[in-house]
Protein backbone atom coordinates (compact mmCIF):
# COMPACT_ATOMS: atom_id res chain seq x y z
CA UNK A 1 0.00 0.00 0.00
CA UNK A 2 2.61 2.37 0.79
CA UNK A 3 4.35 1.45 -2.13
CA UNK A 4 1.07 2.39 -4.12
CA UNK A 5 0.48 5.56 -2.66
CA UNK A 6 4.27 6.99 -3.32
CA UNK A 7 3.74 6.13 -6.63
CA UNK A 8 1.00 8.48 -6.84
CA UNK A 9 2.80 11.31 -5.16
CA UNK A 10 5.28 10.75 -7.60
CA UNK A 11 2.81 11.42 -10.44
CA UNK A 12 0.95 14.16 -8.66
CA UNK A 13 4.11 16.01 -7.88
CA UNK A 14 5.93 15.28 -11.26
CA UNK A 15 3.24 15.35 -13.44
CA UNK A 16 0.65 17.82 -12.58
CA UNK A 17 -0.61 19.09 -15.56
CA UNK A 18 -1.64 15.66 -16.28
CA UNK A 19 -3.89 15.45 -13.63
CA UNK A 20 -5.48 18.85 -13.91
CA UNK A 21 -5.99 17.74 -17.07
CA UNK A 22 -7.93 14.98 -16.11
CA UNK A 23 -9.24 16.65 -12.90
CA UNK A 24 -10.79 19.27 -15.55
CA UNK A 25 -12.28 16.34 -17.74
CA UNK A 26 -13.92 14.40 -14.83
CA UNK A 27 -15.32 18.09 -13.93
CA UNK A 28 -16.56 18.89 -17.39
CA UNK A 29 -18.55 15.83 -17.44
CA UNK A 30 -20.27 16.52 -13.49
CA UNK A 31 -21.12 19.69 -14.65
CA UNK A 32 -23.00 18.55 -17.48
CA UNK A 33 -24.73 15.77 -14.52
CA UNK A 34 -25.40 18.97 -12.57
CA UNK A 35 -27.06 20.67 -14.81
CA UNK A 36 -29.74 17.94 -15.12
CA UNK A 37 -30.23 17.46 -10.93
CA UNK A 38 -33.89 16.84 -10.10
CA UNK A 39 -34.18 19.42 -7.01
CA UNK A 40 -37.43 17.68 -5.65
CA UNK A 41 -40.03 18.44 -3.34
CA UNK A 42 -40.20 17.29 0.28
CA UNK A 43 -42.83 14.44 0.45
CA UNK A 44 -42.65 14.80 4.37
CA UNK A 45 -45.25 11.55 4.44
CA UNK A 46 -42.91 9.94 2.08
CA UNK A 47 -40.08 10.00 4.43
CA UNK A 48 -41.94 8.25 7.22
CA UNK A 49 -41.57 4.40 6.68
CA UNK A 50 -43.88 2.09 5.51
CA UNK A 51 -44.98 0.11 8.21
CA UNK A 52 -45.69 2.78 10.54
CA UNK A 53 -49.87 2.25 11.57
CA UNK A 54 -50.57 6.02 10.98
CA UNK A 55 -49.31 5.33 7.40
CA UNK A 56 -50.95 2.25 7.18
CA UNK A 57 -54.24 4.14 7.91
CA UNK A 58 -54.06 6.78 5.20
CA UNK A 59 -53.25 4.05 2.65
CA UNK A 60 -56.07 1.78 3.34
CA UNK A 61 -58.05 5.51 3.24
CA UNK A 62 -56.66 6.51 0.09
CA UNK A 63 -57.86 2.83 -1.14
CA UNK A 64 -61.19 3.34 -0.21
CA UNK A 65 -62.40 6.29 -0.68
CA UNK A 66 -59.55 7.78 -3.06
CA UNK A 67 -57.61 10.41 -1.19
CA UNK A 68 -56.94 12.42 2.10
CA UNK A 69 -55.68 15.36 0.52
CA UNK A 70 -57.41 18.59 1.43
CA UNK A 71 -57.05 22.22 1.52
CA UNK A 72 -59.17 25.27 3.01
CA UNK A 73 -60.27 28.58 1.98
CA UNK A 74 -60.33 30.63 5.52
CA UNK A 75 -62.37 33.34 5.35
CA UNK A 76 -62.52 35.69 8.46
CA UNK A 77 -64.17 38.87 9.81
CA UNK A 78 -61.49 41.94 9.60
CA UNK A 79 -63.22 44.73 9.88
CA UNK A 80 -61.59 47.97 11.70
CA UNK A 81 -63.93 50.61 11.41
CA UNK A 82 -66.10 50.87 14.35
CA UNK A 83 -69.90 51.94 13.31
CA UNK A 84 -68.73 51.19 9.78
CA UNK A 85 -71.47 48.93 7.33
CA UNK A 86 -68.59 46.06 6.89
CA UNK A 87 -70.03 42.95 7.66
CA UNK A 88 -69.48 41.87 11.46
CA UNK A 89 -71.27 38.10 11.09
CA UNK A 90 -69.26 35.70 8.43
CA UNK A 91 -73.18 34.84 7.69
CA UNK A 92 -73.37 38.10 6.54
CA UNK A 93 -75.71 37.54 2.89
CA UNK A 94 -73.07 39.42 1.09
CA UNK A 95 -70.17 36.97 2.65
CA UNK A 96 -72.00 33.83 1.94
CA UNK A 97 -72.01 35.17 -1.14
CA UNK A 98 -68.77 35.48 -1.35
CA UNK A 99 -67.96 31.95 -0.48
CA UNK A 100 -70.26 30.79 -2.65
CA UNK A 101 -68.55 32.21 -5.89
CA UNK A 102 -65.09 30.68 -4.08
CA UNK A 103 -66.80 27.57 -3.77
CA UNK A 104 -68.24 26.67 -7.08
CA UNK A 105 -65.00 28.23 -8.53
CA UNK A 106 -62.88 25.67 -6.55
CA UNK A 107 -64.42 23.26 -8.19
CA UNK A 108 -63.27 23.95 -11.90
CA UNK A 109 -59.41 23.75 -10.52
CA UNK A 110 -57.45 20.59 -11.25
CA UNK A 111 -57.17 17.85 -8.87
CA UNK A 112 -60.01 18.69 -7.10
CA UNK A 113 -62.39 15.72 -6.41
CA UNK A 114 -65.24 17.74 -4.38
CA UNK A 115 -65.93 21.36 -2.43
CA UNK A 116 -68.11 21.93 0.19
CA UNK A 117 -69.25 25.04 2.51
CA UNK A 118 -71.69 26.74 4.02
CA UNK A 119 -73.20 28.60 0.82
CA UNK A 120 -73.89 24.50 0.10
CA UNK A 121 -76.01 24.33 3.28
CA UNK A 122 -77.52 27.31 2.83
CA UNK A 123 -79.04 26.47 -0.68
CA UNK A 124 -79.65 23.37 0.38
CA UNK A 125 -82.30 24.31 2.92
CA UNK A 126 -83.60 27.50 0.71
CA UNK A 127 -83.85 25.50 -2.66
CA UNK A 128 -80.96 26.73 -3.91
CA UNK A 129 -80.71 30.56 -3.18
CA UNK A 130 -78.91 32.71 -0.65
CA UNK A 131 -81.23 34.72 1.55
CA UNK A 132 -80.69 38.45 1.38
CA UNK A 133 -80.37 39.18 5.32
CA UNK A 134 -78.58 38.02 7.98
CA UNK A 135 -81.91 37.31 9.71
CA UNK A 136 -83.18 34.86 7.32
CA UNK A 137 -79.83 33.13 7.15
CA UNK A 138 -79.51 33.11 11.21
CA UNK A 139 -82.85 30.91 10.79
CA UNK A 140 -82.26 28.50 8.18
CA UNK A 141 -78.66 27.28 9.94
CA UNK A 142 -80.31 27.23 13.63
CA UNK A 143 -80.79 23.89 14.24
CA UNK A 144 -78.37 22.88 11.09
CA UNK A 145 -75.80 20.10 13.12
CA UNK A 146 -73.41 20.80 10.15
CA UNK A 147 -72.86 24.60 9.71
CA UNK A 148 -70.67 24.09 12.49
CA UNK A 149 -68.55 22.35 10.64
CA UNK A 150 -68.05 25.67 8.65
CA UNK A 151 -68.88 28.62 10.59
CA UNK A 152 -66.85 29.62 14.14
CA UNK A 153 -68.25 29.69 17.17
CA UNK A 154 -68.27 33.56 17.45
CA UNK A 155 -69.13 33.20 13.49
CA UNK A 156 -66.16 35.09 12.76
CA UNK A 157 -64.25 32.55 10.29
CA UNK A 158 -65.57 30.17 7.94
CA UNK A 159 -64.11 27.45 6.09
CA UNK A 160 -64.36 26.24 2.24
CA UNK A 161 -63.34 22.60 2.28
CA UNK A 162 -61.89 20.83 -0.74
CA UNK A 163 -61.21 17.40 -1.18
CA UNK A 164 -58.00 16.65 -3.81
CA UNK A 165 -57.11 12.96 -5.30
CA UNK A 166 -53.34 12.18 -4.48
CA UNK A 167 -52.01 13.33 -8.08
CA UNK A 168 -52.18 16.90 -6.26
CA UNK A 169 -49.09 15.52 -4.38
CA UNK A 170 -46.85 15.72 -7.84
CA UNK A 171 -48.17 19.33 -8.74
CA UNK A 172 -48.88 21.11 -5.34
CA UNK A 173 -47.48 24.64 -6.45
CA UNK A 174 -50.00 24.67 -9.24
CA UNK A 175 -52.71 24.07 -7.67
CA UNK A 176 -51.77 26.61 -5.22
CA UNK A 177 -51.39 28.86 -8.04
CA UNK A 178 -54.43 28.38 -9.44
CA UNK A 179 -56.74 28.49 -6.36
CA UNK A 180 -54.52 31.76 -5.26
CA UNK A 181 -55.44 33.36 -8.68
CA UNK A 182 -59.17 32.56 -8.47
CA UNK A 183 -59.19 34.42 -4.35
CA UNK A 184 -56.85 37.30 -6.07
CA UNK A 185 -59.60 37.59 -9.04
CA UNK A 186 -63.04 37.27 -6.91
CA UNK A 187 -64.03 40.67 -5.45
CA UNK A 188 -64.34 40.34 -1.78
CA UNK A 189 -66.38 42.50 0.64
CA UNK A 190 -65.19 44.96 2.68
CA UNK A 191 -63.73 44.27 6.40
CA UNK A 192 -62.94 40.50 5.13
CA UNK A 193 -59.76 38.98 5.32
CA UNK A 194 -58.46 35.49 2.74
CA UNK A 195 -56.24 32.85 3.45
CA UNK A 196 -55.76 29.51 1.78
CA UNK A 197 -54.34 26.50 4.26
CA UNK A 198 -53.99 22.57 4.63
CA UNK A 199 -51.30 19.94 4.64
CA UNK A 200 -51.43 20.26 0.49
CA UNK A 201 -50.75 24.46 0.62
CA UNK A 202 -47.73 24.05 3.22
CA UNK A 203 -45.54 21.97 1.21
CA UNK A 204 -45.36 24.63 -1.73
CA UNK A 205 -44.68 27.34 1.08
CA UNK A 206 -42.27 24.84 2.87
CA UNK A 207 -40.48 24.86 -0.42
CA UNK A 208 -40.29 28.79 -1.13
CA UNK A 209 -39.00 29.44 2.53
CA UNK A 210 -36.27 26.22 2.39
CA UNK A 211 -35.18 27.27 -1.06
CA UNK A 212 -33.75 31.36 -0.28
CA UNK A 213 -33.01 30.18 3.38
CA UNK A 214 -30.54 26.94 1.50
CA UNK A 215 -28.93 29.29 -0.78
CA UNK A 216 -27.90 32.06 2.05
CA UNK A 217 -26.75 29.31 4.56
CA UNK A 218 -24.49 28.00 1.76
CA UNK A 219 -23.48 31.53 0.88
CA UNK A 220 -22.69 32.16 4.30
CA UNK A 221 -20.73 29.17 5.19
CA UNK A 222 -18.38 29.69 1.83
CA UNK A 223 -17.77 33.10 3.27
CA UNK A 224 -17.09 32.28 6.86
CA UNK A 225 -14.71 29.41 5.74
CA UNK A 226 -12.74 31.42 3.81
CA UNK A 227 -12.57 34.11 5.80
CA UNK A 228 -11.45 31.79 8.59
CA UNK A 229 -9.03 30.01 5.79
CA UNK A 230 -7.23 33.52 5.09
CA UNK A 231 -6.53 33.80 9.00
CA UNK A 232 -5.46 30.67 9.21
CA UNK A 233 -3.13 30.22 6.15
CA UNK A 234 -2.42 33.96 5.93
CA UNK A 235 -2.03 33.68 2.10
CA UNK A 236 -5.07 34.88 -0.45
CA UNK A 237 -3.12 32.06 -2.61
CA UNK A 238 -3.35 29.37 -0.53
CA UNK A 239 -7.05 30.47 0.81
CA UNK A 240 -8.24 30.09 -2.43
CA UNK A 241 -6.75 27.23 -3.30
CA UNK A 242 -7.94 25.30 0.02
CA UNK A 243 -11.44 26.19 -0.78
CA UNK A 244 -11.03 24.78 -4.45
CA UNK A 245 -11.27 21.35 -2.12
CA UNK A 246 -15.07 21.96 -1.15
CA UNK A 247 -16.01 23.90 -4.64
CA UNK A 248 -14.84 20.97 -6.60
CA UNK A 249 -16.03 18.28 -4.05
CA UNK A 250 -19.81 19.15 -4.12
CA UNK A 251 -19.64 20.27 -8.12
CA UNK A 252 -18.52 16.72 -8.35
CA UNK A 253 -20.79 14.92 -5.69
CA UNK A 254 -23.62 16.57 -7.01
CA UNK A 255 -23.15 16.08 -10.45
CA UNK A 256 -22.29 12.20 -9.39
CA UNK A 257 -25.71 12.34 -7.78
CA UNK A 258 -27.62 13.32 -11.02
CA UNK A 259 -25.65 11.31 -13.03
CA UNK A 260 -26.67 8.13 -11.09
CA UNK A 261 -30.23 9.05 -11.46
CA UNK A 262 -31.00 10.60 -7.76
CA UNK A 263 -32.32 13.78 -6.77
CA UNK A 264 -31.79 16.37 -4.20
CA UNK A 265 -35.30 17.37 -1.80
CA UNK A 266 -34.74 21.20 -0.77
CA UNK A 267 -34.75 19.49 2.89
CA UNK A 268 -31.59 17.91 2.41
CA UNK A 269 -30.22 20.72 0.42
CA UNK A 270 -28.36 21.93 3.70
CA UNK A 271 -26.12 19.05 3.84
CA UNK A 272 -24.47 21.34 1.32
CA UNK A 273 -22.77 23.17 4.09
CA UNK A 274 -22.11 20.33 6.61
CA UNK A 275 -19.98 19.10 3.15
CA UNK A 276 -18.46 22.60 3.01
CA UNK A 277 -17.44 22.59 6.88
CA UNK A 278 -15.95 18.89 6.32
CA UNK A 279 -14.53 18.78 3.11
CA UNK A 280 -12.19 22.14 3.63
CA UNK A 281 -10.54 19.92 6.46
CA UNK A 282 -8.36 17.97 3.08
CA UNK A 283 -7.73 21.10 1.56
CA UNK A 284 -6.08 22.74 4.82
CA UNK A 285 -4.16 19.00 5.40
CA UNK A 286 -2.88 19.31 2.51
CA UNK A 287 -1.64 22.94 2.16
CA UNK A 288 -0.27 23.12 5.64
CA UNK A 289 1.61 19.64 5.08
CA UNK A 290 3.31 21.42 1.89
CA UNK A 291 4.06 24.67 2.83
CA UNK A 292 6.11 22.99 6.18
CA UNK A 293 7.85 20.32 3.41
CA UNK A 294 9.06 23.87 1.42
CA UNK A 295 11.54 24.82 4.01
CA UNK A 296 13.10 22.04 3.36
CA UNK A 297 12.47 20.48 -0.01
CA UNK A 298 11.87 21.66 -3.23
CA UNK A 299 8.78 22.20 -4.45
CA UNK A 300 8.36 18.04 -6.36
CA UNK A 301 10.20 16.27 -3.19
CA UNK A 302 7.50 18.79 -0.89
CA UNK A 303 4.87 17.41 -2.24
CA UNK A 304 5.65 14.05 -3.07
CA UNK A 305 6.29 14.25 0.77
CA UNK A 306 2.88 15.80 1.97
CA UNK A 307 0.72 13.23 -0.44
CA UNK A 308 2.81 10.13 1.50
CA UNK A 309 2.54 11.63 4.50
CA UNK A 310 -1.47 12.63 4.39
CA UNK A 311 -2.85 10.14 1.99
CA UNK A 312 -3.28 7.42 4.99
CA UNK A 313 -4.97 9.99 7.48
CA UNK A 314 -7.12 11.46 4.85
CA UNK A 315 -8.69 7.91 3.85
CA UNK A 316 -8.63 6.94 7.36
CA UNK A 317 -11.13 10.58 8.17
CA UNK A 318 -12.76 9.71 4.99
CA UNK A 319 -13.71 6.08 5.60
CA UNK A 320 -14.92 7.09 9.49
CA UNK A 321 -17.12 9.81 7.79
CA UNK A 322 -18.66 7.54 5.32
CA UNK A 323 -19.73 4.92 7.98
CA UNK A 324 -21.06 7.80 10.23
CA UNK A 325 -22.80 8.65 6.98
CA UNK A 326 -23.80 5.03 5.77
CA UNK A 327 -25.21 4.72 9.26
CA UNK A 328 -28.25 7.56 8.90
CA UNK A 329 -29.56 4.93 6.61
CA UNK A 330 -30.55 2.29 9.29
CA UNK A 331 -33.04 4.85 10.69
CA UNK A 332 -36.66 4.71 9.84
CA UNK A 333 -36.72 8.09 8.18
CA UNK A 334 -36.40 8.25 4.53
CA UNK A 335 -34.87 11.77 4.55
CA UNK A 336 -32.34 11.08 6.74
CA UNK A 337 -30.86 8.18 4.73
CA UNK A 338 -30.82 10.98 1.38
CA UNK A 339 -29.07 13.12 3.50
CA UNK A 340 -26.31 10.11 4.37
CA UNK A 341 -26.10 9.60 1.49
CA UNK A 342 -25.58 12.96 0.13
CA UNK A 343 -22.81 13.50 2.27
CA UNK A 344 -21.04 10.47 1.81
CA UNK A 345 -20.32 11.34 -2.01
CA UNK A 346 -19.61 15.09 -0.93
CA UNK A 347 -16.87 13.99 1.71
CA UNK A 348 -15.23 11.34 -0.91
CA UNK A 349 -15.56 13.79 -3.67
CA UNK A 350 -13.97 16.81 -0.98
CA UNK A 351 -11.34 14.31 -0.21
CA UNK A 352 -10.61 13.43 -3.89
CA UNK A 353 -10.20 17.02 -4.95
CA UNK A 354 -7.85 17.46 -1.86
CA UNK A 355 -5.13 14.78 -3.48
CA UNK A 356 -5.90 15.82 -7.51
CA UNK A 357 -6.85 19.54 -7.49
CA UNK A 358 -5.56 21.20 -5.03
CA UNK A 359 -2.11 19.25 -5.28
CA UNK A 360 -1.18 19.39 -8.94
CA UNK A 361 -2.20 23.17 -8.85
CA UNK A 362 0.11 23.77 -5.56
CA UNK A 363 2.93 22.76 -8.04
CA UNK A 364 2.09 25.00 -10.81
CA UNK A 365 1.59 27.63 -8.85
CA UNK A 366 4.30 27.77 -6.52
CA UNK A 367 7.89 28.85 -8.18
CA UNK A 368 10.76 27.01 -8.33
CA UNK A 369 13.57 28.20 -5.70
């Protein structure tokens, strides 16, 4: 083995264009893989397992009666003007109204299986119209058992309930798009406020919060590190070349990960930093080994030196990461075995750039004394 790995610092140190060259290639063709990665959305069921009895419940649901997707239409009482003719009931004629042109509405939008509210009650008791006062509406829901399914207590919010089949699952954001649109284009009365909800709406708004809040926490950490590297290693050269280690690591595990066919939820796009904080550990091994070999070798026999000397503790950190890694995976949760996984190619692929990268361009770049 240790015959194996002098080889290679042999070749590294000696030949270093050659293995830019072919560090370059082998990024050319990850690239290409990342520009094809499948960011996906969080199925939080999804990532509960199988044999769970809450899942087991919703399945044998879904098989009889076709679905336990839902989503609401939450219409409350806002009004702020005291002594002002907004409506103060949400059975308010002009209200129901209002709910009622929501309601059939939601019905036309994709993936929706049925609607119901308490414009449905009402026209169900007054053969099909909407009373014109509050009175007459008071009356017909009095002794109505459901309209409390729909109307608050202090009749201040009511709810439009709609029913989805499961396909809603693979196109949440439209749907939220569409039923969004239809609220945005319906006039509503005065003094009331609109919100949509349910377990179908989150997921979409899950994904717009993760997304921004991913991409600043990786922007952040690249930042800190190499702020942190330039302290460390005192040198905007060798900064910048330590942090080639992570840059090149998750451009490669990434595109790796598209290339094999996976994809990457925006839930377990933060194990982009824990790669970051990591992977910059190879890149600082390795500089610091080969700037102490320069005072007293030349710049080949330095880092033929620093390759023999690291390789073994590199793999070693590398293999002990990987099983940590690997080990997510024996846990019931789904997500936590993508993010194992995830991080087990970014660490190899951090650790890999640390002995081809970084290396051969140490050589180039540093002059001959």
């Amino acid at each position: 083995m240790a015959k194996i790995i002098d080889s290679y610092a042999r070749m590294v140190a000696r030949r270093p264009v050659l293995i830019l060259i072919l560090s370059l290639i082998l990024t050319t063709i990850m690239v290409y893989g990342l520009t094809n990665l499948e960011l996906t959305n969080t199925d939080f069921e999804g990532s509960l397992p199988d044999n769970l009895e809450v899942v087991k419940s919703i399945d044998l649901i879904r098989n009889e009666f076709g679905g336990t997707e839902n989503a609401l239409i939450v219409i409350q009482i806002d009004s702020s003007t005291p002594g002002s003719t907004e409506p103060i009931d949400v059975r308010d004629s002009r209200i129901i109204r209002y709910i009622d042109i929501l309601t059939q509405g939601s019905e036309h939008i994709d993936y929706v299986e049925g609607v119901s509210s308490i414009s449905n009650i009402i026209k169900e008791l007054n053969n099909g119209r909407i009373p014109n006062s509050l009175n007459s509406i008071k009356i017909l829901l009095k002794d109505n058992l459901f309209a409390s399914n729909y109307v608050s207590e202090d009749n201040s919010m009511s709810l439009v309930r709609i029913s989805l089949n499961e396909d809603v699952k693979n196109d949440a954001e439209e749907f939220e798009r569409q039923l969004s649109e239809l609220i945005e284009k319906t006039e509503k009365p005065a003094g009331v406020s609109v919100q949509i909800a349910g377990e179908v709406i989150r997921n979409p708004v899950i994904e717009r919060v993760i997304g921004p809040d991913m991409s600043r926490t990786s922007l952040f950490s690249l930042i800190g590190i190499l702020i942190v590297l330039l302290f460390l290693l005192r040198s905007i050269k060798f900064g910048l070349l330590a942090l080639t280690t992570i840059l090149f690591g998750i451009v490669w595990a990434l595109g790796f990960v598209a290339l094999i066919g996976l994809g990457i939820s925006t839930a377990s796009a933060g194990v982009v930093s824990m790669i970051m904080g990591i992977g910059i550990d190879f890149g600082i091994q390795i500089i610091t080994r080969f700037r102490h070999e320069l005072k007293t070798h030349d710049k080949i026999k330095a880092m033929e030196v620093t390759i023999s000397s690291v390789f073994m503790p590199m793999i070693t950190t590398t293999l002990a990461a990987l099983i940590g890694f690997r080990a997510m995976s024996l846990g019931q949760l789904t997500i936590m075995s993508e993010m194992g996984t995830i991080m087990s190619f970014g660490v190899a692929a951090s650790m890999l750039a640390a002995i081809t990268i970084v290396p051969s361009m140490l050589v180039l770049l540093e002059k001959d004394k």
